[in-house]
Protein backbone atom coordinates (compact mmCIF):
# COMPACT_ATOMS: atom_id res chain seq x y z
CA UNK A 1 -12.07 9.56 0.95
CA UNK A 2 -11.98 10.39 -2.67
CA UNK A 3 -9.05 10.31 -4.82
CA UNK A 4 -8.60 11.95 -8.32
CA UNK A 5 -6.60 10.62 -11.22
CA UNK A 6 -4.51 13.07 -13.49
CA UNK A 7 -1.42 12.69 -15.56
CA UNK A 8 1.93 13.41 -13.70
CA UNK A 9 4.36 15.45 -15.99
CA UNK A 10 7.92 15.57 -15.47
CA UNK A 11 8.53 19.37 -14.90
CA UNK A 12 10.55 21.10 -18.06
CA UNK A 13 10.20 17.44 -19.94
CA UNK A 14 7.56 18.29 -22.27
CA UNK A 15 8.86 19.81 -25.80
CA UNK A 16 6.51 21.56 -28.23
CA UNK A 17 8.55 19.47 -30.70
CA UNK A 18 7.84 15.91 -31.29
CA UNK A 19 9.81 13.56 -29.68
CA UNK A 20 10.57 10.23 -31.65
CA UNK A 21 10.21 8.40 -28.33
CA UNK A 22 7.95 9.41 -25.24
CA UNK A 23 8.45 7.00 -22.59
CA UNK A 24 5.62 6.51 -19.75
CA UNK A 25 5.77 5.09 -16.66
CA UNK A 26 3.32 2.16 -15.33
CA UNK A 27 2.47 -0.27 -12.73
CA UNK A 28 3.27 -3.59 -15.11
CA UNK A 29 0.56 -5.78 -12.80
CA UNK A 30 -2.17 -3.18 -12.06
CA UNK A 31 -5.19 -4.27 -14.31
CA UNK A 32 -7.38 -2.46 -14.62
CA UNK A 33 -4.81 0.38 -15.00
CA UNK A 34 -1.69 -1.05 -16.59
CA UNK A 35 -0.03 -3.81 -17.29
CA UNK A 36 2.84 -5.02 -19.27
CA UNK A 37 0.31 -6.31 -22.33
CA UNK A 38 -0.99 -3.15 -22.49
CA UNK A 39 -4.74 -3.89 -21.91
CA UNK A 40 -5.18 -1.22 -19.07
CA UNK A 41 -6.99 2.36 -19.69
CA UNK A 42 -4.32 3.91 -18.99
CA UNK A 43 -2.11 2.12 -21.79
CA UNK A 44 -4.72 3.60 -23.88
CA UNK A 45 -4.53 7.01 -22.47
CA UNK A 46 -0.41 6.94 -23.26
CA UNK A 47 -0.80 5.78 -26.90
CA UNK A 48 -3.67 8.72 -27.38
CA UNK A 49 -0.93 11.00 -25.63
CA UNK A 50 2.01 9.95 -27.80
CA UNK A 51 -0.14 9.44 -31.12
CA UNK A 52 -0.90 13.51 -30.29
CA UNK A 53 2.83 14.15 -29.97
CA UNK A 54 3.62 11.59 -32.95
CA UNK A 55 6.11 9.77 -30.83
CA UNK A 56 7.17 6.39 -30.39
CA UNK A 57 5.76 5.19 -26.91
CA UNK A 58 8.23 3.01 -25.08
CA UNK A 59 7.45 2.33 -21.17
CA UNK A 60 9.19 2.26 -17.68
CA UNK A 61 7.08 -0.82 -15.78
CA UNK A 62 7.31 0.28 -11.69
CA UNK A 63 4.64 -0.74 -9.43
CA UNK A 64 2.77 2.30 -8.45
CA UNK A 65 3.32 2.12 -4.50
CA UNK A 66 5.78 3.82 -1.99
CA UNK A 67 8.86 5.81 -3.76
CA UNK A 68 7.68 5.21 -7.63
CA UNK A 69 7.51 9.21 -8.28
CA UNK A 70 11.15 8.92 -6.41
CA UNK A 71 12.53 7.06 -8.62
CA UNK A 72 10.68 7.27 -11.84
CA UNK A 73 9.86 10.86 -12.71
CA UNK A 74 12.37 12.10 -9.92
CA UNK A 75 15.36 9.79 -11.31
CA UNK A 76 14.25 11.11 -15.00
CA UNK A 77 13.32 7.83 -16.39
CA UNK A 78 10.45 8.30 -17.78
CA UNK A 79 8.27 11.43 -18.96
CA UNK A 80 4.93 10.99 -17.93
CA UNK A 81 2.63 8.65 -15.41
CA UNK A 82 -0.84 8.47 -16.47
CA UNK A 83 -2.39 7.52 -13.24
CA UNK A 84 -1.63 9.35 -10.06
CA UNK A 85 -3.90 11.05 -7.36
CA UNK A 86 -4.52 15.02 -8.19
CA UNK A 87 -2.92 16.26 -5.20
CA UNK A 88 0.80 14.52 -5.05
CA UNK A 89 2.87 17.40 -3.91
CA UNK A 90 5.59 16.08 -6.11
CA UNK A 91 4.59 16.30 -9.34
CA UNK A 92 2.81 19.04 -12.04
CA UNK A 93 -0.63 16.90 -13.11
CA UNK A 94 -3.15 17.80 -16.16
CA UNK A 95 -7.00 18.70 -15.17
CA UNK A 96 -8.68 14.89 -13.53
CA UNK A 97 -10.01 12.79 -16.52
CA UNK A 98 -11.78 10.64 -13.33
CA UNK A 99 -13.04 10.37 -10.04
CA UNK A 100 -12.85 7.40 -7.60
CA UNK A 101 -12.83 6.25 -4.03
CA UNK A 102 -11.01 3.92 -1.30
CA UNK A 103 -13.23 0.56 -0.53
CA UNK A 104 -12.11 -1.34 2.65
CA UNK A 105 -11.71 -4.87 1.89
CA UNK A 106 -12.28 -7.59 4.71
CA UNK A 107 -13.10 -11.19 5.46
CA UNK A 108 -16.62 -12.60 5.07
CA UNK A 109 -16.74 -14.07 8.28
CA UNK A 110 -15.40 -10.93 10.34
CA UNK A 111 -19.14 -9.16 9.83
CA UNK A 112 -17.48 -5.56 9.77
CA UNK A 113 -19.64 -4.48 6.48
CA UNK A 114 -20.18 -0.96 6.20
CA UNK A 115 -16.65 1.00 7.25
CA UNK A 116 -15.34 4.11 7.16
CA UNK A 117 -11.85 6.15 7.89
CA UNK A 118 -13.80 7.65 11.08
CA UNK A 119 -15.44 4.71 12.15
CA UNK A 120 -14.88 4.28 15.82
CA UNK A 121 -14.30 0.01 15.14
CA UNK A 122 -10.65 0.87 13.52
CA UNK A 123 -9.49 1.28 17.33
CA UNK A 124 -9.66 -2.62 17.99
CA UNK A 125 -8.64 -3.19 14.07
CA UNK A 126 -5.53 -4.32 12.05
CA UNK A 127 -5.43 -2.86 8.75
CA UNK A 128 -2.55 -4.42 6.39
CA UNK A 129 -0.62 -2.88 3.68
CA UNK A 130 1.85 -4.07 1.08
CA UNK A 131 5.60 -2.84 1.90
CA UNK A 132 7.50 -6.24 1.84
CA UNK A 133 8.42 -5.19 -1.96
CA UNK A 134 8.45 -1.99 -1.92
CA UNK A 135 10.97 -2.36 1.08
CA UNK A 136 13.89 -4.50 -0.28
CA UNK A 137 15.94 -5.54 0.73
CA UNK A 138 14.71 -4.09 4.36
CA UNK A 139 12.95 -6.91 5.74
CA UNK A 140 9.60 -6.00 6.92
CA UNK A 141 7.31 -7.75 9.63
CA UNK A 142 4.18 -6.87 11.94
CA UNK A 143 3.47 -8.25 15.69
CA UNK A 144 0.01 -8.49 16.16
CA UNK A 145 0.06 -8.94 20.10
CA UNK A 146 -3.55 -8.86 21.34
CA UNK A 147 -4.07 -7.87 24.97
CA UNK A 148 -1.15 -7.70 26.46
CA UNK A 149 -2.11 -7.86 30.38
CA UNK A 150 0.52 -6.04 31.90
CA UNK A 151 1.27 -3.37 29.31
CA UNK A 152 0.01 0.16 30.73
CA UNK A 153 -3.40 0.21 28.72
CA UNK A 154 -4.65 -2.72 29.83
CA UNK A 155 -3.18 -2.98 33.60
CA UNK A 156 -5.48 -3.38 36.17
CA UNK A 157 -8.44 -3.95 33.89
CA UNK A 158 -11.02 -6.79 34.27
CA UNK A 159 -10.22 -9.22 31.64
CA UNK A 160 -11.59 -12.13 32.34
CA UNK A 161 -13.82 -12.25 29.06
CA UNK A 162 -10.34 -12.22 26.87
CA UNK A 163 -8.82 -14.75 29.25
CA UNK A 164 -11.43 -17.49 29.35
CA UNK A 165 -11.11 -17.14 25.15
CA UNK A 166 -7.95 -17.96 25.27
CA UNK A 167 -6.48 -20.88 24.72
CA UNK A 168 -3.01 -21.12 26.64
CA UNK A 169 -4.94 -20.08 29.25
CA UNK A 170 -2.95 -17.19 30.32
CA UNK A 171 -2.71 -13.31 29.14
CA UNK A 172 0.05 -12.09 26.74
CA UNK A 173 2.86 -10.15 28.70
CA UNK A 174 5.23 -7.64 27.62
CA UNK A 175 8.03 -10.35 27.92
CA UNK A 176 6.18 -12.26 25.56
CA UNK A 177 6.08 -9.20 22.62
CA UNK A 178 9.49 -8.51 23.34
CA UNK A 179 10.65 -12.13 23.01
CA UNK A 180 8.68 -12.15 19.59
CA UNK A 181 10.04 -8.58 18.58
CA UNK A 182 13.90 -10.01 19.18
CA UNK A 183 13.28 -13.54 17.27
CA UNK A 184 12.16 -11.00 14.07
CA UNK A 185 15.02 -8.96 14.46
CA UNK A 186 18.12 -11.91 14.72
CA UNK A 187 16.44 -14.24 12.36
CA UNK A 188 17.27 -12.67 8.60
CA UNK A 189 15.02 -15.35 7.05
CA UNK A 190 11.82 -14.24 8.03
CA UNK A 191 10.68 -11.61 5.86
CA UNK A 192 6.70 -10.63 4.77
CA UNK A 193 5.14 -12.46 7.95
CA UNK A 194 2.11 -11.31 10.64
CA UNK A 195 3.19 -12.79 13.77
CA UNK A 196 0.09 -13.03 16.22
CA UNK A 197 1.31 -13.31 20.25
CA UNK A 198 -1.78 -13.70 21.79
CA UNK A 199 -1.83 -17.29 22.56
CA UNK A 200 -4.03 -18.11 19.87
CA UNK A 201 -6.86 -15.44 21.56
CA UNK A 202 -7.86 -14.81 18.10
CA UNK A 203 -8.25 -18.32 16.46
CA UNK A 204 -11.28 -18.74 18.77
């Protein structure tokens, strides 16, 4: 899947005029991007752009994930992101300056080289994504619950092969996911966790 980087511009924020202060918005950890030293490309790019304008530049740091056009350019904090995909709905963004792509990342050992977003091994996959910050205070957990033996997919299949890899011995059940689904939701602690209930199916 390719992805194309422009500038996001808040709409009716640009002034012919030089502003004494253009402020940008940038992920602060996001090398190499942005980050709060300044040492990213696109640190560069937003001096160039406010050198142009002979402006100040002061920054916004957000990390670029879920809701940062929400409540950056949207809450009018800042006036320009120098980094965002080409086709965000929700912003007005200059001609691409580059061109890049998604990489899956995964273990060594799980010998799943050579992916892509049609490839027919995502169906037995999980894929994990950062929310936990993005999120608070919403806490924000995953159940990762194997086969479950009685649930409707699975009923009445041979499974005999996951069984004998297991090492409890017995199948996961529904009872057993919802159990685990109800300890996430009373306990207020837990927060950011994968919770595997598959009776340790997938340590072996």
């Amino acid at each position: 899947m390719r992805i194309i980087a422009a500038v996001a511009l808040l709409l009716g924020s640009c002034s012919l005029v030089p502003q004494r202060t253009l402020t940008a918005c940038a992920d602060p950890n996001n090398l190499p991007f942005s980050n709060k030293a300044g040492q990213g490309f696109e640190n560069k790019l937003a001096q160039l752009i406010a050198s142009d304008l002979h402006a100040k530049l002061d920054y916004i740091w957000w990390a670029q994930r879920r809701g940062y056009v929400r409540n950056t350019l949207n809450e009018r904090k800042c006036d320009f992101w120098p980094g965002v995909a080409s086709n965000v709905e929700m912003v007005a963004t200059t001609r691409p300056y580059y061109r890049s792509t998604y990489m899956f990342v995964t273990r060594r050992d799980a010998n799943i080289g050579g992916l892509t977003l049609n490839d027919p091994r995502l169906k037995e996959l999980k894929i994990g994504v950062q929310l936990v910050g993005e999120l608070a205070p919403m806490r924000v957990n995953a159940i990762h619950p194997g086969v479950v033996e009685d649930s409707p997919y699975w009923s009445g299949k041979n499974l005999d092969k996951f069984r004998s890899r297991t090492p409890t011995g017995r199948m996961t059940e529904m009872a057993d996911v919802v159990d685990a689904v109800r300890f996430l939701l009373e306990n207020k602690a837990v927060n950011g966790i994968d919770l595997r209930v598959d009776g340790g199916w997938m340590t072996t």
